[in-house]
C-alpha atoms as a PDB file:
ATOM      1  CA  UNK A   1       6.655 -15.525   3.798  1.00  0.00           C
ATOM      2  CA  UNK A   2       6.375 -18.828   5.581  1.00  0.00           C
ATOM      3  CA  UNK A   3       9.519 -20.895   5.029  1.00  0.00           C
ATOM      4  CA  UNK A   4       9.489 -25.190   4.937  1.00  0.00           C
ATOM      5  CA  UNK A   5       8.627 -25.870   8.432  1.00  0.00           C
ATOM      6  CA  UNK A   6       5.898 -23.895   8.592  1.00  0.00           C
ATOM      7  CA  UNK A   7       7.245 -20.963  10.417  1.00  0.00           C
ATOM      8  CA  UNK A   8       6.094 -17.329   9.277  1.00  0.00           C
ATOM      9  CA  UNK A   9       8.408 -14.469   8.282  1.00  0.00           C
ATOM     10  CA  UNK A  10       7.474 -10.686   8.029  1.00  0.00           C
ATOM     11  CA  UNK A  11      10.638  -8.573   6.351  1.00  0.00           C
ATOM     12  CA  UNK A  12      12.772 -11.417   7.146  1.00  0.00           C
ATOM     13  CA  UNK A  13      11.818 -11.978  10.710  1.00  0.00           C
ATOM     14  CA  UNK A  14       9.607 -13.337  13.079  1.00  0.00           C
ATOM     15  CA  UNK A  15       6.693 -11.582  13.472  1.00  0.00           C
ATOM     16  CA  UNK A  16       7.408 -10.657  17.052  1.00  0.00           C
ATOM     17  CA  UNK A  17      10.238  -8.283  16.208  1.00  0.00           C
ATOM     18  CA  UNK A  18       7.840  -5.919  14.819  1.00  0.00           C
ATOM     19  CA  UNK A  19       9.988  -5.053  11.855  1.00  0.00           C
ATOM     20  CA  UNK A  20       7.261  -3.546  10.158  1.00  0.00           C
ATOM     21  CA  UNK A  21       7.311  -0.281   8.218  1.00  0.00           C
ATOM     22  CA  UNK A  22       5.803   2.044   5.718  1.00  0.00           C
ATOM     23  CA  UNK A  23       6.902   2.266   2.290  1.00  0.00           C
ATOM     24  CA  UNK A  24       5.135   4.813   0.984  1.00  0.00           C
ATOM     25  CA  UNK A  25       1.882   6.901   1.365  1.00  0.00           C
ATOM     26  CA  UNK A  26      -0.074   9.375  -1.022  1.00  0.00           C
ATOM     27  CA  UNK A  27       0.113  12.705  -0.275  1.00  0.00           C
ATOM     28  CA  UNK A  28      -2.453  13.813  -2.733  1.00  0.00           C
ATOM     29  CA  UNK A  29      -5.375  11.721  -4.571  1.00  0.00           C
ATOM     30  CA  UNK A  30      -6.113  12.463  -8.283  1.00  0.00           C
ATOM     31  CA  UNK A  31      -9.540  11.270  -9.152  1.00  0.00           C
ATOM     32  CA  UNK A  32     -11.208  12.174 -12.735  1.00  0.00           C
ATOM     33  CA  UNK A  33      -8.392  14.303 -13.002  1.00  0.00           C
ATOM     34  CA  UNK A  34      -9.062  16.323  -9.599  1.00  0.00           C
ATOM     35  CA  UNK A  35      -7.568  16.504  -6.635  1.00  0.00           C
ATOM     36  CA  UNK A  36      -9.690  13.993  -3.889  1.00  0.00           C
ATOM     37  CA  UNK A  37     -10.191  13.817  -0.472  1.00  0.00           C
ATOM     38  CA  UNK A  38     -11.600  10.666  -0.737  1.00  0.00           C
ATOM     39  CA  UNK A  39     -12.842   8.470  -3.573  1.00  0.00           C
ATOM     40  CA  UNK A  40     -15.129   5.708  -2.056  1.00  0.00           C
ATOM     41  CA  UNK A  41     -15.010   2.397  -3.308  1.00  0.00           C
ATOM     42  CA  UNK A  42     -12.827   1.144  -6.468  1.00  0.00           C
ATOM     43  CA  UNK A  43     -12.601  -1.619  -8.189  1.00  0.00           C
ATOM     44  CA  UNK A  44      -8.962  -2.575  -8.420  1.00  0.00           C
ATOM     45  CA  UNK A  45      -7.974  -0.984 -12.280  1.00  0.00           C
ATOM     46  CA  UNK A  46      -9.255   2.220 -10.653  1.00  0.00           C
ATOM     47  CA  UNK A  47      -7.487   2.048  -8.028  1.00  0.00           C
ATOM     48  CA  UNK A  48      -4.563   1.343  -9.205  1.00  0.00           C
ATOM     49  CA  UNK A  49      -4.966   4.469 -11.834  1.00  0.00           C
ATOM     50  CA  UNK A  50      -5.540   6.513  -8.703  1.00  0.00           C
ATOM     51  CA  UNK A  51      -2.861   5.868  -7.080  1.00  0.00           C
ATOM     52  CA  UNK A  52      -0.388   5.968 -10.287  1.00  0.00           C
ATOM     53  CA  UNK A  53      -2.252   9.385 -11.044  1.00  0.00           C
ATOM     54  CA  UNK A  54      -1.825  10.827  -6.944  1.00  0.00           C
ATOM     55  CA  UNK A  55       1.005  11.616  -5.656  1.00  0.00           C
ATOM     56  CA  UNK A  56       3.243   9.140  -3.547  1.00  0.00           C
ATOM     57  CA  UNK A  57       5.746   9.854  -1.216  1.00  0.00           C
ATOM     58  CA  UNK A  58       8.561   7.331  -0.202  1.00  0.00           C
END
């Protein structure tokens, strides 16, 4: 987020406090219904039904 004068924000803060975090990650990968260890390249629809198909963890 960058606010009027220019200055960037990252979770609220300057970037130099290092408030940055995960939010989630996927534990498992469901690809034409089967569990993945990797898919190669998606385009973004597919990725998207990957991920909403996997399973996250928060």
């Amino acid at each position: 987020m960058q606010n009027p004068f220019g200055k960037k924000f990252y979770n609220g803060a300057p970037k130099a406090e290092g408030r940055f975090f995960p939010v989630a990650h996927l534990s498992e990968i469901q690809w034409k219904g089967q569990k993945a260890e990797q898919t190669g390249r998606l385009d973004p629809i597919t990725f998207l039904t990957a991920i909403r198909d996997g399973v996250v963890i928060r």
